[in-house]
PDB file of N, CA and C in Angstrom:
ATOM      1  N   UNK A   1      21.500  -9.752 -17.415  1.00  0.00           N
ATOM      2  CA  UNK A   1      20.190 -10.376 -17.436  1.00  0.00           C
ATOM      3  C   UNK A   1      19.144  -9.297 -17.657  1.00  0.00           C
ATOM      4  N   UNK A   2      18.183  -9.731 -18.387  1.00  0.00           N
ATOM      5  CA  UNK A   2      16.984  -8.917 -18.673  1.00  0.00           C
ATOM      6  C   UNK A   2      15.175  -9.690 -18.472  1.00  0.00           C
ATOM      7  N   UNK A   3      14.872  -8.699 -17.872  1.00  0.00           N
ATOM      8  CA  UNK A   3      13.543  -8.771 -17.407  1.00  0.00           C
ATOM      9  C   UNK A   3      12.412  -8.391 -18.458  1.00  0.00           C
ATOM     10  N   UNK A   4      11.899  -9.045 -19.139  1.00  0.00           N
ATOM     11  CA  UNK A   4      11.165  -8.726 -20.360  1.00  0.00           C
ATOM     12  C   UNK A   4       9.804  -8.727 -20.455  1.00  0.00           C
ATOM     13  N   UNK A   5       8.628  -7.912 -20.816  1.00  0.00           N
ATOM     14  CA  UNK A   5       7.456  -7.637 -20.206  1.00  0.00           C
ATOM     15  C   UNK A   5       7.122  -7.486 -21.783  1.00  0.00           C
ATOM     16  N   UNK A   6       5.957  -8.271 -21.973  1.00  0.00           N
ATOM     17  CA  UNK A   6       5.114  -7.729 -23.241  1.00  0.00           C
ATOM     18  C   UNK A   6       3.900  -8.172 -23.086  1.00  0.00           C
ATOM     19  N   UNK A   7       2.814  -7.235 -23.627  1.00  0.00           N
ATOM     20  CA  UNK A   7       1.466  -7.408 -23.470  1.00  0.00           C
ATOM     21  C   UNK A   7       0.959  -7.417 -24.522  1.00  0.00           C
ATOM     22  N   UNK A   8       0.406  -8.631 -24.930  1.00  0.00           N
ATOM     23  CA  UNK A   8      -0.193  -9.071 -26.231  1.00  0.00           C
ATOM     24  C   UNK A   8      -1.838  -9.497 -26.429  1.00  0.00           C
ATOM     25  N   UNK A   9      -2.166  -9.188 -27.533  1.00  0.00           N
ATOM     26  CA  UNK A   9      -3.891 -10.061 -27.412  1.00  0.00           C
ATOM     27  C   UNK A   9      -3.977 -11.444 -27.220  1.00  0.00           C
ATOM     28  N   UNK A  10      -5.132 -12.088 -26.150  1.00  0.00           N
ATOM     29  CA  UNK A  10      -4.700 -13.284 -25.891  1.00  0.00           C
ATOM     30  C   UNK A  10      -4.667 -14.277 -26.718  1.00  0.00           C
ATOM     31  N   UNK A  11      -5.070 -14.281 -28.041  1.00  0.00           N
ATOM     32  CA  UNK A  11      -5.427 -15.501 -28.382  1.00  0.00           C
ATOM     33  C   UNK A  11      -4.245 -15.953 -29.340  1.00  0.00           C
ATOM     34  N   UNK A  12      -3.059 -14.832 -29.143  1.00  0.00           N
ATOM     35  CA  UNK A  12      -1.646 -14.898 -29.805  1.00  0.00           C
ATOM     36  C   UNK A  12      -0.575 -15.390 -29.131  1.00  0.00           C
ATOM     37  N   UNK A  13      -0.724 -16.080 -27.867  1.00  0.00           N
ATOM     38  CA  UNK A  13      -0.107 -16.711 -26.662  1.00  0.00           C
ATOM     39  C   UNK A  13       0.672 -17.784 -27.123  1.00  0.00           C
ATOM     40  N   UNK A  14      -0.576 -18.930 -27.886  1.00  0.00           N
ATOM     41  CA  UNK A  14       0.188 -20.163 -27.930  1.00  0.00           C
ATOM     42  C   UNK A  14       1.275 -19.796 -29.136  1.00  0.00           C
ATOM     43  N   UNK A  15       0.971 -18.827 -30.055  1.00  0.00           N
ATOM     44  CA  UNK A  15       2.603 -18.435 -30.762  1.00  0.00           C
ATOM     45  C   UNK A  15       3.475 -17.955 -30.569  1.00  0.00           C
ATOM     46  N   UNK A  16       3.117 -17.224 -29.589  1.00  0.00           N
ATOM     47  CA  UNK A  16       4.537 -16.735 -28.466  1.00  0.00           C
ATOM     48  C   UNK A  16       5.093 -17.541 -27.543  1.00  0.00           C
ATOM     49  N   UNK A  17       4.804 -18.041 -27.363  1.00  0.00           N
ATOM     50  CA  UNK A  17       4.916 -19.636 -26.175  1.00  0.00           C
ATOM     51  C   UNK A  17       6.184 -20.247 -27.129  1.00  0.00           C
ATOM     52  N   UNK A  18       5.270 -20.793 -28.050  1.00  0.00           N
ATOM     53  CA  UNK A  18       6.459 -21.396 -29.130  1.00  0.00           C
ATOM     54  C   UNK A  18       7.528 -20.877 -29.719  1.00  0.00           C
ATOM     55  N   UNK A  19       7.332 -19.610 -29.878  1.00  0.00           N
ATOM     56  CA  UNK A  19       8.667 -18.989 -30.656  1.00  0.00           C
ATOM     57  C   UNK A  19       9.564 -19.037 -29.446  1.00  0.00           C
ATOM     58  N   UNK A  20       8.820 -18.516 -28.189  1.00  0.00           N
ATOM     59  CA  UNK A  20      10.252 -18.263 -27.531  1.00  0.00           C
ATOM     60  C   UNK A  20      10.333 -19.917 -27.200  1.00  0.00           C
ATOM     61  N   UNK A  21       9.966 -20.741 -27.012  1.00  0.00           N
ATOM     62  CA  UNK A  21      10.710 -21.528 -26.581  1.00  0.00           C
ATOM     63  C   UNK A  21      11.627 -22.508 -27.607  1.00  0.00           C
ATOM     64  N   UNK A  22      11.188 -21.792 -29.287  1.00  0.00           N
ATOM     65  CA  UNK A  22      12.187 -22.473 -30.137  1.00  0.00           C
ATOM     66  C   UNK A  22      13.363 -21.665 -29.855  1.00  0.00           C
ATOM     67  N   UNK A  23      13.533 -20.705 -29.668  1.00  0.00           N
ATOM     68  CA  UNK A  23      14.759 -20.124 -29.317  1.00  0.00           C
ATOM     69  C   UNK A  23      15.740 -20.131 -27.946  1.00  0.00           C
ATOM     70  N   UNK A  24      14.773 -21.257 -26.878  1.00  0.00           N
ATOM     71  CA  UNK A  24      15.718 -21.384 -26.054  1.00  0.00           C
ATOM     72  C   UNK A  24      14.858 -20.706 -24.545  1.00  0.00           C
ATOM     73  N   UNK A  25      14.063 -20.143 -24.485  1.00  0.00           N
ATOM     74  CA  UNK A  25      13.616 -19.731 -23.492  1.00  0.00           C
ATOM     75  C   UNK A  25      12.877 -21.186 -22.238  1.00  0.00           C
ATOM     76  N   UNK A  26      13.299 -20.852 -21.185  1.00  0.00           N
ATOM     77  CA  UNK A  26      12.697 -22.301 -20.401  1.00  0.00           C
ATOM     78  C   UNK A  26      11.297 -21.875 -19.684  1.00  0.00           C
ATOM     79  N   UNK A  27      11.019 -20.664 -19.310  1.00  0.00           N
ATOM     80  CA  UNK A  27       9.932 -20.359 -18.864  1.00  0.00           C
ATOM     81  C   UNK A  27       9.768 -18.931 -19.161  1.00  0.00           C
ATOM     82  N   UNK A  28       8.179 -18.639 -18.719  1.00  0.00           N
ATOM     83  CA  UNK A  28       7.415 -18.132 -18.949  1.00  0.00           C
ATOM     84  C   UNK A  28       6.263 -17.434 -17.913  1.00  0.00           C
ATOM     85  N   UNK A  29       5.790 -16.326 -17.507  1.00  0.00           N
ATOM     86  CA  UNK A  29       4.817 -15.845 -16.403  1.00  0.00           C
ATOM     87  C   UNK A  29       3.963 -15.495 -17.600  1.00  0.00           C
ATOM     88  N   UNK A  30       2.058 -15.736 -17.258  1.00  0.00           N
ATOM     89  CA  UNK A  30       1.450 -15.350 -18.185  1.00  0.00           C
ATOM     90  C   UNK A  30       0.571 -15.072 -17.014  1.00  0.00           C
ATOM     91  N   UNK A  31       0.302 -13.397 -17.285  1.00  0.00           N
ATOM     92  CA  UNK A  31      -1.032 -12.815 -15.873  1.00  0.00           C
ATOM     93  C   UNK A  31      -2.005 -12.037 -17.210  1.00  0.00           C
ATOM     94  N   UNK A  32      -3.500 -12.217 -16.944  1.00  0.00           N
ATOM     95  CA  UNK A  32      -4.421 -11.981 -17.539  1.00  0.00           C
ATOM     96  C   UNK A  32      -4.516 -10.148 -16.875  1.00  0.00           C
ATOM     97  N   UNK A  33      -4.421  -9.494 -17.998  1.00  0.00           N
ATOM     98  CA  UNK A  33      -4.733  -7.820 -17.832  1.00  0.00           C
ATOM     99  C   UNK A  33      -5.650  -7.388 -18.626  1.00  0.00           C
ATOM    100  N   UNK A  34      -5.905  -5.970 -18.223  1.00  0.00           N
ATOM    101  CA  UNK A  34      -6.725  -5.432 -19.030  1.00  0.00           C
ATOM    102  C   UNK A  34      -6.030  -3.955 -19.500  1.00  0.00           C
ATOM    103  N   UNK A  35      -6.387  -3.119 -20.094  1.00  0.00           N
ATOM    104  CA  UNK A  35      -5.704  -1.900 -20.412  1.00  0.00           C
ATOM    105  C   UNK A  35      -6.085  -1.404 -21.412  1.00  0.00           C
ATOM    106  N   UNK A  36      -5.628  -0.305 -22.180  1.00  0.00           N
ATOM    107  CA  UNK A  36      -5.883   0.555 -23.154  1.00  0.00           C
ATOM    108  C   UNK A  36      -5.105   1.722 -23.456  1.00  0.00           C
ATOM    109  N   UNK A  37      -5.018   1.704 -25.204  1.00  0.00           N
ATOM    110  CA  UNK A  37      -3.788   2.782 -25.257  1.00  0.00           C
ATOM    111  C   UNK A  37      -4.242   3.614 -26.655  1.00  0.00           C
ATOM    112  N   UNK A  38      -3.687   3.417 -27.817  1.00  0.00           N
ATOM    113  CA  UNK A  38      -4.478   4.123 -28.641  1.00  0.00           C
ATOM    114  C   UNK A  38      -5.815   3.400 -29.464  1.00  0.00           C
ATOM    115  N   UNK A  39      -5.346   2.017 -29.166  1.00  0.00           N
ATOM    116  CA  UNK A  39      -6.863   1.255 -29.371  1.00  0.00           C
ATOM    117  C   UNK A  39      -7.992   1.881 -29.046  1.00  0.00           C
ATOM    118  N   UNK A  40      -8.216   3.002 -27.507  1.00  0.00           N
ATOM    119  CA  UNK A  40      -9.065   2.884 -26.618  1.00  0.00           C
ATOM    120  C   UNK A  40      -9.878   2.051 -25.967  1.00  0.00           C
ATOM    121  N   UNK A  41     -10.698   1.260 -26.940  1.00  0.00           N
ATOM    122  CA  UNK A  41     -11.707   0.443 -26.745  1.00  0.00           C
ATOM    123  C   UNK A  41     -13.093   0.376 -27.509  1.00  0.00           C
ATOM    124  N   UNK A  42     -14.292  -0.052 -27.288  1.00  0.00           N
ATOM    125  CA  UNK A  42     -15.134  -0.143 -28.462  1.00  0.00           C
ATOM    126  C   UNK A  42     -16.304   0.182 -27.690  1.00  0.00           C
ATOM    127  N   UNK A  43     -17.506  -0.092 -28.572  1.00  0.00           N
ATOM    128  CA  UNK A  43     -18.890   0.108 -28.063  1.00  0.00           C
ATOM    129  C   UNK A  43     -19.570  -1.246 -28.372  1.00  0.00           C
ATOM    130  N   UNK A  44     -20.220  -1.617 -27.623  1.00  0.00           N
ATOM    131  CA  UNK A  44     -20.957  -3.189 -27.464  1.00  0.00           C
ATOM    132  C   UNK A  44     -22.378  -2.872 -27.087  1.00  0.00           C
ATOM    133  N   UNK A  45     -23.271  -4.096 -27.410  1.00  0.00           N
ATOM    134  CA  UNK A  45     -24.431  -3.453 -27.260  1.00  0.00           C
ATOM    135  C   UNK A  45     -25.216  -4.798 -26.182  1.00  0.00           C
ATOM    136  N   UNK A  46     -26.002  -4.617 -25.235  1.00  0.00           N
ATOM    137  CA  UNK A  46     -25.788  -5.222 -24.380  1.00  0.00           C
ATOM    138  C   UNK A  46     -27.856  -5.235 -24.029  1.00  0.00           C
ATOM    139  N   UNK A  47     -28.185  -5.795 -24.566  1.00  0.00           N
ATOM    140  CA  UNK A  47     -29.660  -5.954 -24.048  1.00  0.00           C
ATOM    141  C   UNK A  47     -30.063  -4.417 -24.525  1.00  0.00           C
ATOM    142  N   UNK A  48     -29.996  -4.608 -26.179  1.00  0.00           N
ATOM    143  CA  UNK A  48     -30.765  -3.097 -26.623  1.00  0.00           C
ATOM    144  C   UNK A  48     -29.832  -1.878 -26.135  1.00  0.00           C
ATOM    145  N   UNK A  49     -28.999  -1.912 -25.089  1.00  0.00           N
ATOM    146  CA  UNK A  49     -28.601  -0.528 -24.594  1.00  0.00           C
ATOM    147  C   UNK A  49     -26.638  -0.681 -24.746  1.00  0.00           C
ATOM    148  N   UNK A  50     -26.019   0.469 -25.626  1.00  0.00           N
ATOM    149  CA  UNK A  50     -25.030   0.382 -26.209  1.00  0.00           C
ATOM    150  C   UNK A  50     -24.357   1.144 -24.752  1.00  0.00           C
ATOM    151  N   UNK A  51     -22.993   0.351 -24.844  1.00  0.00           N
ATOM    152  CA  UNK A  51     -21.937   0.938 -23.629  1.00  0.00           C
ATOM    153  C   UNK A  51     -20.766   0.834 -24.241  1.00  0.00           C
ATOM    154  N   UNK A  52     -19.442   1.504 -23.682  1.00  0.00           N
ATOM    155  CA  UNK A  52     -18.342   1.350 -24.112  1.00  0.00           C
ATOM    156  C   UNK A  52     -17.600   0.586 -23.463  1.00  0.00           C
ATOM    157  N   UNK A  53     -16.830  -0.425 -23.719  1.00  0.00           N
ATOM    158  CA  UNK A  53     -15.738  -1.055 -22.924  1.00  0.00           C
ATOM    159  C   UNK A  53     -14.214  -0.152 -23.003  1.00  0.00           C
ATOM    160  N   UNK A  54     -13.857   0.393 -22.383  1.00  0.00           N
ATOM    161  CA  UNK A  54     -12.709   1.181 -22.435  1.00  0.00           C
ATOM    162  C   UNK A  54     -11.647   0.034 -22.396  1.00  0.00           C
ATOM    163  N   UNK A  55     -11.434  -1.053 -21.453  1.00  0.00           N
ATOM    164  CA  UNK A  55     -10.408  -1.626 -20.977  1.00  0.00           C
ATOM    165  C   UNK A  55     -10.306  -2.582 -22.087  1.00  0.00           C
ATOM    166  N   UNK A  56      -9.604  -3.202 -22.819  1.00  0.00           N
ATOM    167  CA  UNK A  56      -9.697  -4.241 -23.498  1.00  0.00           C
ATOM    168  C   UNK A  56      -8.836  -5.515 -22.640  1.00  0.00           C
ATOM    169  N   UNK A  57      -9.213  -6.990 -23.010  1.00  0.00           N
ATOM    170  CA  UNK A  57      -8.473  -8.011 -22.144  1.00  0.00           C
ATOM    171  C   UNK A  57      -7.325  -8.007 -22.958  1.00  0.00           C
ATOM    172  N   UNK A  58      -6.100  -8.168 -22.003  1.00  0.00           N
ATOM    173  CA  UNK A  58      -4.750  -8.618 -22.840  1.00  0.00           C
ATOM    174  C   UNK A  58      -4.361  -9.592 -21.823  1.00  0.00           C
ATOM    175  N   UNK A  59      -2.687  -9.837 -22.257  1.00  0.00           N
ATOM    176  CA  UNK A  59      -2.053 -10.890 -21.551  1.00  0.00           C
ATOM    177  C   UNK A  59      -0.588 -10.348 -21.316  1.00  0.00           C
ATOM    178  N   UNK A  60      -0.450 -10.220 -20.184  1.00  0.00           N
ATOM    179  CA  UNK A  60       1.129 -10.051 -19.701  1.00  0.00           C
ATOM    180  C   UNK A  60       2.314 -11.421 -19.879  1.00  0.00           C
ATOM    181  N   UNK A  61       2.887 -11.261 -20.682  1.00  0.00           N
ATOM    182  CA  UNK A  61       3.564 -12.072 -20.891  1.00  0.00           C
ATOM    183  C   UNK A  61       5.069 -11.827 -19.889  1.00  0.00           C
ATOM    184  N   UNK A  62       5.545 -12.400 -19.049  1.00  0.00           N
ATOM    185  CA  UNK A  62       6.920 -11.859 -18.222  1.00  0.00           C
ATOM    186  C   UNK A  62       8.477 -12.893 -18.884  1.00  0.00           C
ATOM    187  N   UNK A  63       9.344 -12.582 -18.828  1.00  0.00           N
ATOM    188  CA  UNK A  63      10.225 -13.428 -19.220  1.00  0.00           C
ATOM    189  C   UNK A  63      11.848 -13.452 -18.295  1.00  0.00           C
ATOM    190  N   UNK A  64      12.392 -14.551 -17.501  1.00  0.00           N
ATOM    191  CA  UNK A  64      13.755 -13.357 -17.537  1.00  0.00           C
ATOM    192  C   UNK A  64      14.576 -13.989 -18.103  1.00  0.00           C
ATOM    193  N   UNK A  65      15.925 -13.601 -19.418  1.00  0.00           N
ATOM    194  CA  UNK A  65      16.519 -14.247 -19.950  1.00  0.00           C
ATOM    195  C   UNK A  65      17.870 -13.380 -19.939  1.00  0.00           C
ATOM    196  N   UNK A  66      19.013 -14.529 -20.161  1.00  0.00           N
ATOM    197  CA  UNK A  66      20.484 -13.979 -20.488  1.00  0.00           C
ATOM    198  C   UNK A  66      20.427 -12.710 -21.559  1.00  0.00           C
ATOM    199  N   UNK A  67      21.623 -11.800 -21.600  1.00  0.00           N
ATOM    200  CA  UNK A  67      21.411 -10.890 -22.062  1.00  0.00           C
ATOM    201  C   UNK A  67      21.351 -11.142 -23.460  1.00  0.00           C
ATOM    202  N   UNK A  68      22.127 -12.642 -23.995  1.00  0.00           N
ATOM    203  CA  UNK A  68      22.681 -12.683 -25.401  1.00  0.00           C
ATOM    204  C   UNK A  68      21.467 -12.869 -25.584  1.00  0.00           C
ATOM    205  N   UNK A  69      20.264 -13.653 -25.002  1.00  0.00           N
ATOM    206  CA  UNK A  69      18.491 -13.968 -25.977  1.00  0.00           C
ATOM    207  C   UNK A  69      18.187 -12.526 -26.323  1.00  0.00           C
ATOM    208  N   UNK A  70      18.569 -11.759 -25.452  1.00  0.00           N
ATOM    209  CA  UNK A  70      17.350 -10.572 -25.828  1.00  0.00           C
ATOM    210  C   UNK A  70      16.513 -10.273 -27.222  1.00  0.00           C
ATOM    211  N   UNK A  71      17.895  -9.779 -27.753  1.00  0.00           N
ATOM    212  CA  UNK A  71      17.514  -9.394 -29.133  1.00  0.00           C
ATOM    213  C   UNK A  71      16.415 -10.808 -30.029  1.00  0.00           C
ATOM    214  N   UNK A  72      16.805 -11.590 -29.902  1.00  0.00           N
ATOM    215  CA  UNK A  72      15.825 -13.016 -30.307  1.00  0.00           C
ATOM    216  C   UNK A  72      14.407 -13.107 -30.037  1.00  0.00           C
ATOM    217  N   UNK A  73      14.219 -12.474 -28.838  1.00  0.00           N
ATOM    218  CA  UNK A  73      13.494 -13.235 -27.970  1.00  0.00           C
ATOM    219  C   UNK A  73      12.579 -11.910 -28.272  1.00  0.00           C
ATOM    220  N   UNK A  74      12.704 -10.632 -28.823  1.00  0.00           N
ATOM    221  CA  UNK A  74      11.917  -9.530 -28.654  1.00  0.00           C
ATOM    222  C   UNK A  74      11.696  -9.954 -30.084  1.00  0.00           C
ATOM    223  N   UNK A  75      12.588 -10.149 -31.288  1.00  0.00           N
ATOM    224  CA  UNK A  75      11.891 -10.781 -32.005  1.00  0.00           C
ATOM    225  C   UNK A  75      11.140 -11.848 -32.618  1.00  0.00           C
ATOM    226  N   UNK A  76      11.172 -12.707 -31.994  1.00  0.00           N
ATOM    227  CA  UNK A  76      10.285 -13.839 -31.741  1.00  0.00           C
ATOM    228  C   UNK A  76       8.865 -13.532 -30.957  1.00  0.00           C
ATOM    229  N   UNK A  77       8.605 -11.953 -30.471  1.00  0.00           N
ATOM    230  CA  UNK A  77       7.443 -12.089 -29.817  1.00  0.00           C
ATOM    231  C   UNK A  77       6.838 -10.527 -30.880  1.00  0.00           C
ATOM    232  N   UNK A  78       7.919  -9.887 -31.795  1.00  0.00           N
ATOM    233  CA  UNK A  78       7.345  -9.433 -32.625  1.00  0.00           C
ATOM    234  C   UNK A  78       6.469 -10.297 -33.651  1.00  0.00           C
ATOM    235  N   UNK A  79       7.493 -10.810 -34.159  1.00  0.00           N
ATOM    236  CA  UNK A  79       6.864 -12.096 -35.256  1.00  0.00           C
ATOM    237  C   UNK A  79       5.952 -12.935 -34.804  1.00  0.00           C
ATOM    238  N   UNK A  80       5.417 -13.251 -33.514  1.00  0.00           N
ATOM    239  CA  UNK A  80       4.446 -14.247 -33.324  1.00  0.00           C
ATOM    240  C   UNK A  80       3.136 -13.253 -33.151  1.00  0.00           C
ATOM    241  N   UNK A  81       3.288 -12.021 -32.179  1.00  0.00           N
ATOM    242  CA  UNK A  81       2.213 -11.058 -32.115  1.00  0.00           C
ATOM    243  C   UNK A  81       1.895 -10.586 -32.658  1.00  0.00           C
ATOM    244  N   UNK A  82       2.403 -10.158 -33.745  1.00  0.00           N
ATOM    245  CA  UNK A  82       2.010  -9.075 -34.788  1.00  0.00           C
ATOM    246  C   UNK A  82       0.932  -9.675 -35.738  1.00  0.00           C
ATOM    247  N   UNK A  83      -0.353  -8.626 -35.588  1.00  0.00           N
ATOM    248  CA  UNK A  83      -1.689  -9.209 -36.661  1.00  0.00           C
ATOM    249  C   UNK A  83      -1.713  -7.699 -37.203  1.00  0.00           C
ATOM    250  N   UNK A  84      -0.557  -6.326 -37.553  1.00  0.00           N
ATOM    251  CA  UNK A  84      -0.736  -5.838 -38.449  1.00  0.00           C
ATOM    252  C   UNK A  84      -1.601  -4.739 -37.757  1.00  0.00           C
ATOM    253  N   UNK A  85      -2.901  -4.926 -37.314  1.00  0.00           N
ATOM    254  CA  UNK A  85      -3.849  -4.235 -36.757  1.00  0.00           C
ATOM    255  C   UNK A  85      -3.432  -3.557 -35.512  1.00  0.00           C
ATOM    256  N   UNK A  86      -3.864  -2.171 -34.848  1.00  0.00           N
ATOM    257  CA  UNK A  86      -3.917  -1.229 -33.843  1.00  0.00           C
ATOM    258  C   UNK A  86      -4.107  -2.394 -32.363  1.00  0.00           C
ATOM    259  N   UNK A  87      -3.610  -2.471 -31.458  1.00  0.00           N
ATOM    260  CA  UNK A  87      -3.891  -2.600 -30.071  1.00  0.00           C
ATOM    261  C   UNK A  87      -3.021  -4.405 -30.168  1.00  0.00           C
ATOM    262  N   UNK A  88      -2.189  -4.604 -31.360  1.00  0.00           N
ATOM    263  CA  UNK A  88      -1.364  -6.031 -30.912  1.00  0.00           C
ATOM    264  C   UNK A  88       0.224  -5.758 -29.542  1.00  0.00           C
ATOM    265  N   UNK A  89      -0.037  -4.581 -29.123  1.00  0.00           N
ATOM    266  CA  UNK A  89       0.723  -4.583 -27.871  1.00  0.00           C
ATOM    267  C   UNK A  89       2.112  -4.270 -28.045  1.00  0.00           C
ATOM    268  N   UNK A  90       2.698  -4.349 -27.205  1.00  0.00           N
ATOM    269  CA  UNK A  90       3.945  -3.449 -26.758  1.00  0.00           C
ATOM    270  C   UNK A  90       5.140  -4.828 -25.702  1.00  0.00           C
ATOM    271  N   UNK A  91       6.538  -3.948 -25.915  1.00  0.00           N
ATOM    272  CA  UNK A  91       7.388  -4.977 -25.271  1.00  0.00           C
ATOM    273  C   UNK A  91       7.848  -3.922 -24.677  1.00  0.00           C
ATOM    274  N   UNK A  92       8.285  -4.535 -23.385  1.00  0.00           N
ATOM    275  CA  UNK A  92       9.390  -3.533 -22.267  1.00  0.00           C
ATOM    276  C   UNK A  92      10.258  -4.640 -21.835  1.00  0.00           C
ATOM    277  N   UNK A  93      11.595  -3.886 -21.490  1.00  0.00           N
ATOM    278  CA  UNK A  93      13.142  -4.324 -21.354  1.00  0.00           C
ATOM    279  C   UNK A  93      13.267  -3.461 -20.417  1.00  0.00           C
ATOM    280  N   UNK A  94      13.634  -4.041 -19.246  1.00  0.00           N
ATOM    281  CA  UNK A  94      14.025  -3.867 -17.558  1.00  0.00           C
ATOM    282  C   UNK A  94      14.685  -4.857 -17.200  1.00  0.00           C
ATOM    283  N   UNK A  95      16.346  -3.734 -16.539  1.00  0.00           N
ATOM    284  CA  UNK A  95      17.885  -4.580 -15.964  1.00  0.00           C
ATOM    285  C   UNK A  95      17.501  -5.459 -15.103  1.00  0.00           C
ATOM    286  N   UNK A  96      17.692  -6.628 -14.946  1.00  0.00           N
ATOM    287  CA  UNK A  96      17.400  -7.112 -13.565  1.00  0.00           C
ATOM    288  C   UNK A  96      18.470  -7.253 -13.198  1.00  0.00           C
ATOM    289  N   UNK A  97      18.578  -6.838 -11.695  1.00  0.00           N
ATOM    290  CA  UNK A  97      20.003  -6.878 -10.668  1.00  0.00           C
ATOM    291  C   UNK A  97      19.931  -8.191 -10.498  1.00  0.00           C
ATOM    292  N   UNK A  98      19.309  -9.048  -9.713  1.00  0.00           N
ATOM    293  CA  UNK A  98      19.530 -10.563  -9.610  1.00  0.00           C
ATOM    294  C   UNK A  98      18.147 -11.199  -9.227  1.00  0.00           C
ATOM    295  N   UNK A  99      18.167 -12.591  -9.275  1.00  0.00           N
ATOM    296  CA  UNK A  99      17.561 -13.305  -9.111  1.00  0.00           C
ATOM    297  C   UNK A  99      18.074 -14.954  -8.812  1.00  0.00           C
ATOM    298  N   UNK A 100      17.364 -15.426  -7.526  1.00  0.00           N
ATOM    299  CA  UNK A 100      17.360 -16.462  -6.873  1.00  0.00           C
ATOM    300  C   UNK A 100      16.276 -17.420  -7.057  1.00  0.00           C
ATOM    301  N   UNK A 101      16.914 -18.715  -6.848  1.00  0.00           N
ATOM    302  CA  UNK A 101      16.109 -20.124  -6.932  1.00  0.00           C
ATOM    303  C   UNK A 101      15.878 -20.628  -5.744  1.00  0.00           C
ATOM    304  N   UNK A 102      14.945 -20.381  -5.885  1.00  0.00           N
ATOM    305  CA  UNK A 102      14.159 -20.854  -3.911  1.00  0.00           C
ATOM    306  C   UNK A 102      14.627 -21.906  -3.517  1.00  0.00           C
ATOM    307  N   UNK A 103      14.671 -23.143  -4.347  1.00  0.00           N
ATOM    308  CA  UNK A 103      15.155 -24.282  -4.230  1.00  0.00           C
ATOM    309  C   UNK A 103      15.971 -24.853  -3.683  1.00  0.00           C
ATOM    310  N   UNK A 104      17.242 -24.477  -4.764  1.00  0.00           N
ATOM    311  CA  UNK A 104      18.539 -24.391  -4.788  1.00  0.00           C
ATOM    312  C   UNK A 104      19.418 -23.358  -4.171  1.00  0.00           C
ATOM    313  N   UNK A 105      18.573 -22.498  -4.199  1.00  0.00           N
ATOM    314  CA  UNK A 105      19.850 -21.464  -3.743  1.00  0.00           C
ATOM    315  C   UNK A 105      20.194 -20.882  -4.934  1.00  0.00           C
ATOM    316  N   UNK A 106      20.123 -21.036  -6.033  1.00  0.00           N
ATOM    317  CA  UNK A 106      21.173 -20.715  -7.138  1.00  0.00           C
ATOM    318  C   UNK A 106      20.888 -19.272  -7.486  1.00  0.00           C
ATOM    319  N   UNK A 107      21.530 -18.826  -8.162  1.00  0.00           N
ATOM    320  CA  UNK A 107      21.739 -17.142  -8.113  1.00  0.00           C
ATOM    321  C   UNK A 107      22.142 -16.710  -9.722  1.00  0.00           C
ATOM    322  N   UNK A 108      21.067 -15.332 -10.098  1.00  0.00           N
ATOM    323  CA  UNK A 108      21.642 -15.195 -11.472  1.00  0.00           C
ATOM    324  C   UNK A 108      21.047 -16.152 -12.408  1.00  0.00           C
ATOM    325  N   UNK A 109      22.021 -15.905 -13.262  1.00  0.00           N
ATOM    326  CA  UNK A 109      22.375 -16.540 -14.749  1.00  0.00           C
ATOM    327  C   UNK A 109      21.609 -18.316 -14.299  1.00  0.00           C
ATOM    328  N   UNK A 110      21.998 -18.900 -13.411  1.00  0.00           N
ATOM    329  CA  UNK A 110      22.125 -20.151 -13.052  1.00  0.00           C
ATOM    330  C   UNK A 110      20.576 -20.539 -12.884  1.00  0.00           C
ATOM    331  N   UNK A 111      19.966 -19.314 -12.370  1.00  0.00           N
ATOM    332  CA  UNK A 111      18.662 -19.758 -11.253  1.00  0.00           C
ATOM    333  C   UNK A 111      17.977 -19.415 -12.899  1.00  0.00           C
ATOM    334  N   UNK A 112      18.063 -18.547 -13.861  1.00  0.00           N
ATOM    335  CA  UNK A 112      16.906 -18.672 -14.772  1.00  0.00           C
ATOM    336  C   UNK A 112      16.721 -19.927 -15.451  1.00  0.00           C
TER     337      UNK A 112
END
């Protein structure tokens, strides 16, 4: 099982939403972030007086899926995120030892 983390610009969500779930994914964690990497950030001008926003808003996208999606599922969030341009974000792949269903009880493979 894999724990899958990608941070994308938000307004590229509802195509990531969809790809992964044409491929099989059942859920989804979406936490509102902010950050900066070689984008940095910009200058805005704010009542006559110019400032920089360093942080830009993104979106944490979380996922946890069987090992066979992986490869799918990283490309399905290439192909939906990608606008070509500097600061469309990054994917991370982290083992997950296990995971439980509060519910049920169920464990693993079962509980995603």
């Amino acid at each position: 099982m894999k724990y899958l983390i990608a941070v994308i610009k938000p307004f590229k969500l509802d195509e990531v939403r969809e790809e992964l779930s044409a491929i099989g994914v059942q859920g989804i964690t979406i936490s509102e972030v902010k950050g900066f990497g070689r984008q940095k950030g910009h200058t805005e001008l704010y009542r006559g007086a110019e400032y920089t926003v360093d942080f830009l808003p993104k979106l944490k996208v979380e996922v946890a899926i069987p090992d066979e999606l992986l490869d799918r599922a990283i490309e399905s969030i290439v192909k939906a995120a990608n606008t070509g341009k500097m600061g469309d974000g990054k994917i991370f792949v982290l083992d997950m030892v296990s995971v439980v269903r509060i519910r049920t009880g169920e464990t693993n493979e079962a509980a995603i």
